[in-house]
C-alpha atoms as a PDB file:
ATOM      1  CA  UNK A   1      32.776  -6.570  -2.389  1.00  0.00           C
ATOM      2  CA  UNK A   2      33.275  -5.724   1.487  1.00  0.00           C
ATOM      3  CA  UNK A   3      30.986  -2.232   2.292  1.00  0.00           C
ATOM      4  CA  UNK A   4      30.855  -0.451   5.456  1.00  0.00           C
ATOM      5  CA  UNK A   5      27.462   1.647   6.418  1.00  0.00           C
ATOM      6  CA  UNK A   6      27.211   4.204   9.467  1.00  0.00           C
ATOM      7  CA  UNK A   7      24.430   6.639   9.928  1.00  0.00           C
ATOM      8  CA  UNK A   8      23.016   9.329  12.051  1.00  0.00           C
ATOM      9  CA  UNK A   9      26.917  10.444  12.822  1.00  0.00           C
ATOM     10  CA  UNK A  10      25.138  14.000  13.760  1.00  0.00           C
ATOM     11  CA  UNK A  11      28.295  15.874  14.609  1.00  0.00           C
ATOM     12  CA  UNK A  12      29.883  13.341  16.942  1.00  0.00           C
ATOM     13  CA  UNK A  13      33.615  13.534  16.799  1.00  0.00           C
ATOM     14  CA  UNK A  14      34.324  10.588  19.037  1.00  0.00           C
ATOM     15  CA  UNK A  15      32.015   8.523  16.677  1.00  0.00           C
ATOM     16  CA  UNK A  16      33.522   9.518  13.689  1.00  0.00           C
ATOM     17  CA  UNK A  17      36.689   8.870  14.906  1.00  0.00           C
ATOM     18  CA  UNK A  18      35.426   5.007  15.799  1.00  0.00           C
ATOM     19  CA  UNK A  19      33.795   4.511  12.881  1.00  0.00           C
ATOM     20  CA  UNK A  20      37.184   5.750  10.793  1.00  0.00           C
ATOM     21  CA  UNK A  21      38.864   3.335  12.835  1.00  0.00           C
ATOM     22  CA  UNK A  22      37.207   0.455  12.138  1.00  0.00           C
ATOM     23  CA  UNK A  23      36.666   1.190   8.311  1.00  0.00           C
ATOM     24  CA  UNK A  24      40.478   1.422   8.201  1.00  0.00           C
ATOM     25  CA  UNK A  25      40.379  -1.811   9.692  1.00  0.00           C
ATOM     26  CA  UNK A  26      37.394  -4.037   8.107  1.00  0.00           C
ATOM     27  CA  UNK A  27      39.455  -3.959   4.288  1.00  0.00           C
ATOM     28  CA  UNK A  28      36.206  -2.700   3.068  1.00  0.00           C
ATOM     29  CA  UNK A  29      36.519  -0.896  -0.453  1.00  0.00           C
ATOM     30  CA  UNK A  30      33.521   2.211   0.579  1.00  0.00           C
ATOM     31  CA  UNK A  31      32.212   3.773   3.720  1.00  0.00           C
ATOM     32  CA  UNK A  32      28.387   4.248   2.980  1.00  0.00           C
ATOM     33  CA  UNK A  33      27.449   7.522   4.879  1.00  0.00           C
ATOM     34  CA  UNK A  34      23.371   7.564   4.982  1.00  0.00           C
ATOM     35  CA  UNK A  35      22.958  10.724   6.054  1.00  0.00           C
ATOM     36  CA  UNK A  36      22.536  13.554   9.279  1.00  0.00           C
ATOM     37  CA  UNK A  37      26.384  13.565   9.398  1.00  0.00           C
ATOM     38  CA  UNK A  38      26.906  16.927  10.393  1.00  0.00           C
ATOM     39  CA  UNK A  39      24.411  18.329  12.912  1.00  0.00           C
ATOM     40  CA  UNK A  40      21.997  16.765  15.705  1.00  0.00           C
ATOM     41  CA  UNK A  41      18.496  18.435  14.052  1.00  0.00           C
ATOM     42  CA  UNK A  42      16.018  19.829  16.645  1.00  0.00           C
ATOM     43  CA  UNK A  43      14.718  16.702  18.091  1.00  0.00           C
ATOM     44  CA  UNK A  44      17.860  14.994  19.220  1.00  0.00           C
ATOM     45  CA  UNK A  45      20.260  16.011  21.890  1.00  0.00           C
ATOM     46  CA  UNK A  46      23.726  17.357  21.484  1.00  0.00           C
ATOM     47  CA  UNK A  47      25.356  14.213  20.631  1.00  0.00           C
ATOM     48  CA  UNK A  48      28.962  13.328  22.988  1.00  0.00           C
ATOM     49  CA  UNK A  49      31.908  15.337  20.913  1.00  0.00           C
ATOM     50  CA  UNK A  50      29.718  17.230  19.358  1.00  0.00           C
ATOM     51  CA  UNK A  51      31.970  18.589  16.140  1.00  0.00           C
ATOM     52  CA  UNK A  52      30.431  19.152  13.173  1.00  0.00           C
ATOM     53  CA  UNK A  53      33.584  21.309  11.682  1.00  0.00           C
ATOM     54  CA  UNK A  54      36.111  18.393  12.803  1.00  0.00           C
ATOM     55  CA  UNK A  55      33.690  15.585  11.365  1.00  0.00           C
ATOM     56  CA  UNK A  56      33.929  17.247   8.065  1.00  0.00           C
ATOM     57  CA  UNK A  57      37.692  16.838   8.456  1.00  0.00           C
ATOM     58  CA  UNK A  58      38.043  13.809   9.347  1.00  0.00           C
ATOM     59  CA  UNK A  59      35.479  12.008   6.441  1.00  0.00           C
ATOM     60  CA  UNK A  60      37.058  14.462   4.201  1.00  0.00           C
ATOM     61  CA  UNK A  61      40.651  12.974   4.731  1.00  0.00           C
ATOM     62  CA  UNK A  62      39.047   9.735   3.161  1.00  0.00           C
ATOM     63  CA  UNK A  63      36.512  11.674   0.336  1.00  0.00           C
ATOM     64  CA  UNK A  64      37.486   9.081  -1.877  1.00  0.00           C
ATOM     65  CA  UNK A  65      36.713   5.892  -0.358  1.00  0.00           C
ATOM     66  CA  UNK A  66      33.118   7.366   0.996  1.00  0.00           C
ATOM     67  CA  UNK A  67      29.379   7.124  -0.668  1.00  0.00           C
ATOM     68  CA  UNK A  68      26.684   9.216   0.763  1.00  0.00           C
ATOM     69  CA  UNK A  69      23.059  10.220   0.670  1.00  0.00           C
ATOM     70  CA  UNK A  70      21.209  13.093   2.195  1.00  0.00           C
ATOM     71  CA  UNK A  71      19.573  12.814   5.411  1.00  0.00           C
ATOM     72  CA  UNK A  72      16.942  14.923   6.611  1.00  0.00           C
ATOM     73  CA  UNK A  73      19.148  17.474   9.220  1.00  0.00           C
ATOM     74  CA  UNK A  74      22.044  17.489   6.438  1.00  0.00           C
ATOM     75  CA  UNK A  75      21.623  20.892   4.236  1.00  0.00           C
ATOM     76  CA  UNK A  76      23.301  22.859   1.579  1.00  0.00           C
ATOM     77  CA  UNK A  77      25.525  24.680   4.220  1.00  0.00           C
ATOM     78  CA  UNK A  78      26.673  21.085   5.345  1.00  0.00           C
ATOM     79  CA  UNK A  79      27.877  20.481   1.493  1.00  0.00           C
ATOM     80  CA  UNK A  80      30.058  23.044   1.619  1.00  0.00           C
ATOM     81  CA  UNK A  81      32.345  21.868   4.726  1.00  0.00           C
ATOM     82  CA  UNK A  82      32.810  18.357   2.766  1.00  0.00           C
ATOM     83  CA  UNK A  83      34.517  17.814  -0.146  1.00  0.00           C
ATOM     84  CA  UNK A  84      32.340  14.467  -1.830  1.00  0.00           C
ATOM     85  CA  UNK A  85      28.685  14.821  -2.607  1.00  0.00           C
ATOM     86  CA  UNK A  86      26.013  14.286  -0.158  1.00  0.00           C
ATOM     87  CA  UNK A  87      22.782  16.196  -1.488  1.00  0.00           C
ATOM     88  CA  UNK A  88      21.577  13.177  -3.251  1.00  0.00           C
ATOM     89  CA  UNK A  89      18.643  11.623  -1.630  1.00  0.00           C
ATOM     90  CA  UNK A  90      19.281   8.629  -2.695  1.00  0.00           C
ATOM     91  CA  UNK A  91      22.112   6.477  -4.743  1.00  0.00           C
ATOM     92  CA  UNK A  92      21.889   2.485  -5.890  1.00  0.00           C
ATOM     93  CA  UNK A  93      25.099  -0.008  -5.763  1.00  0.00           C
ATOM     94  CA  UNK A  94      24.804  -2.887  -7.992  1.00  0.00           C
ATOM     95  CA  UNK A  95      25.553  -6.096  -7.653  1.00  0.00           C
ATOM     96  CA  UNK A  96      25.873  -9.187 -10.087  1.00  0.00           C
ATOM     97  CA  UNK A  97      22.380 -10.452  -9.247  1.00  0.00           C
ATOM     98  CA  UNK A  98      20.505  -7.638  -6.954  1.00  0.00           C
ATOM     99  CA  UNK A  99      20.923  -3.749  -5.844  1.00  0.00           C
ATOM    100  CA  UNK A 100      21.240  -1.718  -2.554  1.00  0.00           C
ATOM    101  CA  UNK A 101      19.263   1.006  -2.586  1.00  0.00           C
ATOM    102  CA  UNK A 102      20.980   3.606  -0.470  1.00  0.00           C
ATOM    103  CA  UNK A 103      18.746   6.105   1.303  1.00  0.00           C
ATOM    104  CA  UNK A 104      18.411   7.767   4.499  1.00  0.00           C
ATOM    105  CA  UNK A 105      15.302   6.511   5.302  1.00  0.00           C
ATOM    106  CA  UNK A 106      12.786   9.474   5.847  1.00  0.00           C
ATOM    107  CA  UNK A 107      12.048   9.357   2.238  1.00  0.00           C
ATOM    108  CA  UNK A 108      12.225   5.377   1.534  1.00  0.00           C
ATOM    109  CA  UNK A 109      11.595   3.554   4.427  1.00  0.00           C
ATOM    110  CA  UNK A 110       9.732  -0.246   4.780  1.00  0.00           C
ATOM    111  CA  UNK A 111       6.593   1.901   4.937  1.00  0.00           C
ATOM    112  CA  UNK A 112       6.905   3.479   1.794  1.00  0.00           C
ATOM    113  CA  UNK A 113       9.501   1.273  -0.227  1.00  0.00           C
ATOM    114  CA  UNK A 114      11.084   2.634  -3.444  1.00  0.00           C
ATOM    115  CA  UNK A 115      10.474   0.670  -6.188  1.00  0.00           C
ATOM    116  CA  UNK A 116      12.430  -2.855  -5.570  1.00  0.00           C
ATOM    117  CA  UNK A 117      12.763  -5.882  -7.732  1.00  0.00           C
ATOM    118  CA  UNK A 118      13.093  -9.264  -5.803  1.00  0.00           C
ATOM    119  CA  UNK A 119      16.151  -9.561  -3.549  1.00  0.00           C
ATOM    120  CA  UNK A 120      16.864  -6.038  -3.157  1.00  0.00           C
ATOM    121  CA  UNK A 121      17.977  -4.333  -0.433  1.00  0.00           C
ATOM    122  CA  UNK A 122      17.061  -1.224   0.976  1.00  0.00           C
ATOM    123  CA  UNK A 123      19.506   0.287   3.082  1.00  0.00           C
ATOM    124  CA  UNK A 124      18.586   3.264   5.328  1.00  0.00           C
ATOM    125  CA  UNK A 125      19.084   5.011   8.861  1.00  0.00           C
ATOM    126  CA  UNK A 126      16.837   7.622  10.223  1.00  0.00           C
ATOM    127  CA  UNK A 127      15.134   5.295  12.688  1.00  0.00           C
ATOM    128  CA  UNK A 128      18.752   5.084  14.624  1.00  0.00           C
ATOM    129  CA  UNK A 129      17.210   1.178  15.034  1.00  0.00           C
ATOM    130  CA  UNK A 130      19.023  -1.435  13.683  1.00  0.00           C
ATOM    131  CA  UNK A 131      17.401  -3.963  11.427  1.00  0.00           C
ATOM    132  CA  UNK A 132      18.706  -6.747   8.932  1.00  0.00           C
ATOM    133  CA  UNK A 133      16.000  -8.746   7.885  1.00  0.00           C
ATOM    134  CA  UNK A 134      14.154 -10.265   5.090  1.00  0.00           C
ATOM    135  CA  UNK A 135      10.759  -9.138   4.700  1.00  0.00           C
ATOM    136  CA  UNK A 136       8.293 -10.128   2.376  1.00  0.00           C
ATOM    137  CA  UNK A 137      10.719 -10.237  -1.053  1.00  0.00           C
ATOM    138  CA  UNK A 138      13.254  -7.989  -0.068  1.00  0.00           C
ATOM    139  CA  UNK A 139      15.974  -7.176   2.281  1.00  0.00           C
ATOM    140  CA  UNK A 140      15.809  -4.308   4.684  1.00  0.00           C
ATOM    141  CA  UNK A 141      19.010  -3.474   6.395  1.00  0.00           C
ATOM    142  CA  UNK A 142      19.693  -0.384   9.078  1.00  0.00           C
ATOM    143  CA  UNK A 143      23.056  -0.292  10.942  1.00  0.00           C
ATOM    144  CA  UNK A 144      21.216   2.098  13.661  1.00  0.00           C
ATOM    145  CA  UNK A 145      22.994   4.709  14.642  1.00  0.00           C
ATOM    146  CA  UNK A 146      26.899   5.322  15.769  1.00  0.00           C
ATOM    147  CA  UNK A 147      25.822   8.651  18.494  1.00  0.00           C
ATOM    148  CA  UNK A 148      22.547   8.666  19.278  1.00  0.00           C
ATOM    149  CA  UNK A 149      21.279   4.913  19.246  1.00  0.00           C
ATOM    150  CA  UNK A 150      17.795   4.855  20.234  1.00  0.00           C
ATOM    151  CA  UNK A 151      15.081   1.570  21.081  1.00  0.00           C
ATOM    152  CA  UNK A 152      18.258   0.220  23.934  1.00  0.00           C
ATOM    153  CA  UNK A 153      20.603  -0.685  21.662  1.00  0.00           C
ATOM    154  CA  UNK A 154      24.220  -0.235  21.233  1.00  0.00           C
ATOM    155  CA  UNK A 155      25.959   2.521  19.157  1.00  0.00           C
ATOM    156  CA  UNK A 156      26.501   0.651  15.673  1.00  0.00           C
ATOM    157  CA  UNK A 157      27.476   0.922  12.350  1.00  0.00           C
ATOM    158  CA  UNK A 158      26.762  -2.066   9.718  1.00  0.00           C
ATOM    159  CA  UNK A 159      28.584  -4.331   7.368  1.00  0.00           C
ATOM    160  CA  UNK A 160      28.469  -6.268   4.298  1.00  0.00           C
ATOM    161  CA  UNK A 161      30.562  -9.417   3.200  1.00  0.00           C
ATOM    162  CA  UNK A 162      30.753 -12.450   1.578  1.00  0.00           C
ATOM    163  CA  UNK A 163      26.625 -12.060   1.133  1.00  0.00           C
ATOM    164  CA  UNK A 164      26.544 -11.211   4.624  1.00  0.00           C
ATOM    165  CA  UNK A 165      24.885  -8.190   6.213  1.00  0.00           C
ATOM    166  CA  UNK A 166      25.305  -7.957   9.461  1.00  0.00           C
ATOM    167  CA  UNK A 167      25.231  -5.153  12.435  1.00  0.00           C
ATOM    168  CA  UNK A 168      27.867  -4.552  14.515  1.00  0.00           C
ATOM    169  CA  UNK A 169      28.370  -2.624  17.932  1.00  0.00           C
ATOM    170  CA  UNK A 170      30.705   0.079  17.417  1.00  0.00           C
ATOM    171  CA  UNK A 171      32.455  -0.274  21.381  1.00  0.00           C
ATOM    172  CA  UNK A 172      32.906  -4.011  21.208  1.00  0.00           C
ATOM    173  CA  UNK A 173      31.947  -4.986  17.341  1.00  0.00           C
ATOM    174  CA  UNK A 174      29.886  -7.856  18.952  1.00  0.00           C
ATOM    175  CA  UNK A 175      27.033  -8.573  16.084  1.00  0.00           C
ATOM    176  CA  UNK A 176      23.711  -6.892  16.601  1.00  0.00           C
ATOM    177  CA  UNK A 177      21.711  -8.421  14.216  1.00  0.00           C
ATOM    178  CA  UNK A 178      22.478  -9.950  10.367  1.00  0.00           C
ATOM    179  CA  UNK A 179      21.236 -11.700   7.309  1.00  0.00           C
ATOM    180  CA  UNK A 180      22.550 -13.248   4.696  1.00  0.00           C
ATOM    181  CA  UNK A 181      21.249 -11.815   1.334  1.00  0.00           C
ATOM    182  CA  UNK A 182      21.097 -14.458  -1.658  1.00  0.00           C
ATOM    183  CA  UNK A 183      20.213 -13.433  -5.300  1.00  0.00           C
END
């Protein structure tokens, strides 16, 4: 199965628009939205575009094909401009032999883990970082952030196929960081 992550959109039109782009291009079967999609929260600067109305639009047009969790500047206000559920702090995707764990990441993060069996992964943003690693025994995987990328790094969004997760730059989609995730 062939997944597509972005986080920490906060209101960015332009973003949105790059990260529809290339989910309409990587075949993948869900766009995994984890969270502050709508607005930019009190510590982060107006983001380029900043749209929260037309974001809702746009990820709306595709409400079908899209999974999402809660972040910590989305709110009940934000629920009501999109049309698929994002109040839940966290969800869980299985796989034959392991699970994502799908949170933002300022309620789960690699300093206070959910609980995980062996080969999990826990996917989150927050940190606007990106990570794919193994730690320990389990994965941790953040695609960073597509507006606001923070630490010197590139605007990006993440990826997973063929066992493979991997972060990509949204401008040029060169690969960021990845690891390959075995049961």
């Amino acid at each position: 199965m062939k997944l597509m992550f972005a986080s920490d959109i906060h209101g960015s039109l332009p973003a949105t628009e790059q990260v529809l782009a290339h989910f309409e291009r990587s075949g993948a079967k869900w766009l995994i939205l984890l969270g502050d999609m709508l607005n930019h929260g009190p510590r982060n600067a107006l983001p380029v575009g900043y749209n929260p109305g037309a974001v809702a639009e746009r990820f709306n047009s595709i409400a079908d094909k899209i999974i999402a969790v809660r972040g910590n500047c989305d709110s009940e206000v934000d629920q009501m401009l999109l049309h698929f559920p994002i109040t839940a702090p966290w969800q869980q995707i299985l796989m034959a032999e392991q699970r994502l764990f799908i949170t933002h990441g300022h309620l789960y993060n690699p300093d206070k883990l959910p609980p995980l069996a062996e080969n999990d992964v826990l996917v989150f943003g927050h940190t606007h970082l990106p990570l794919a690693e193994k730690q320990d025994s389990i994965y941790l995987f953040n695609p960073g952030s597509v507006s606001i990328p923070k630490g010197g790094f590139e605007a990006s969004y993440g990826m997973l196929n063929d066992g493979v997760l991997s972060v990509h730059a949204l401008n040029n989609d060169g690969v960021i960081a990845q690891v390959e995730i075995t049961p």
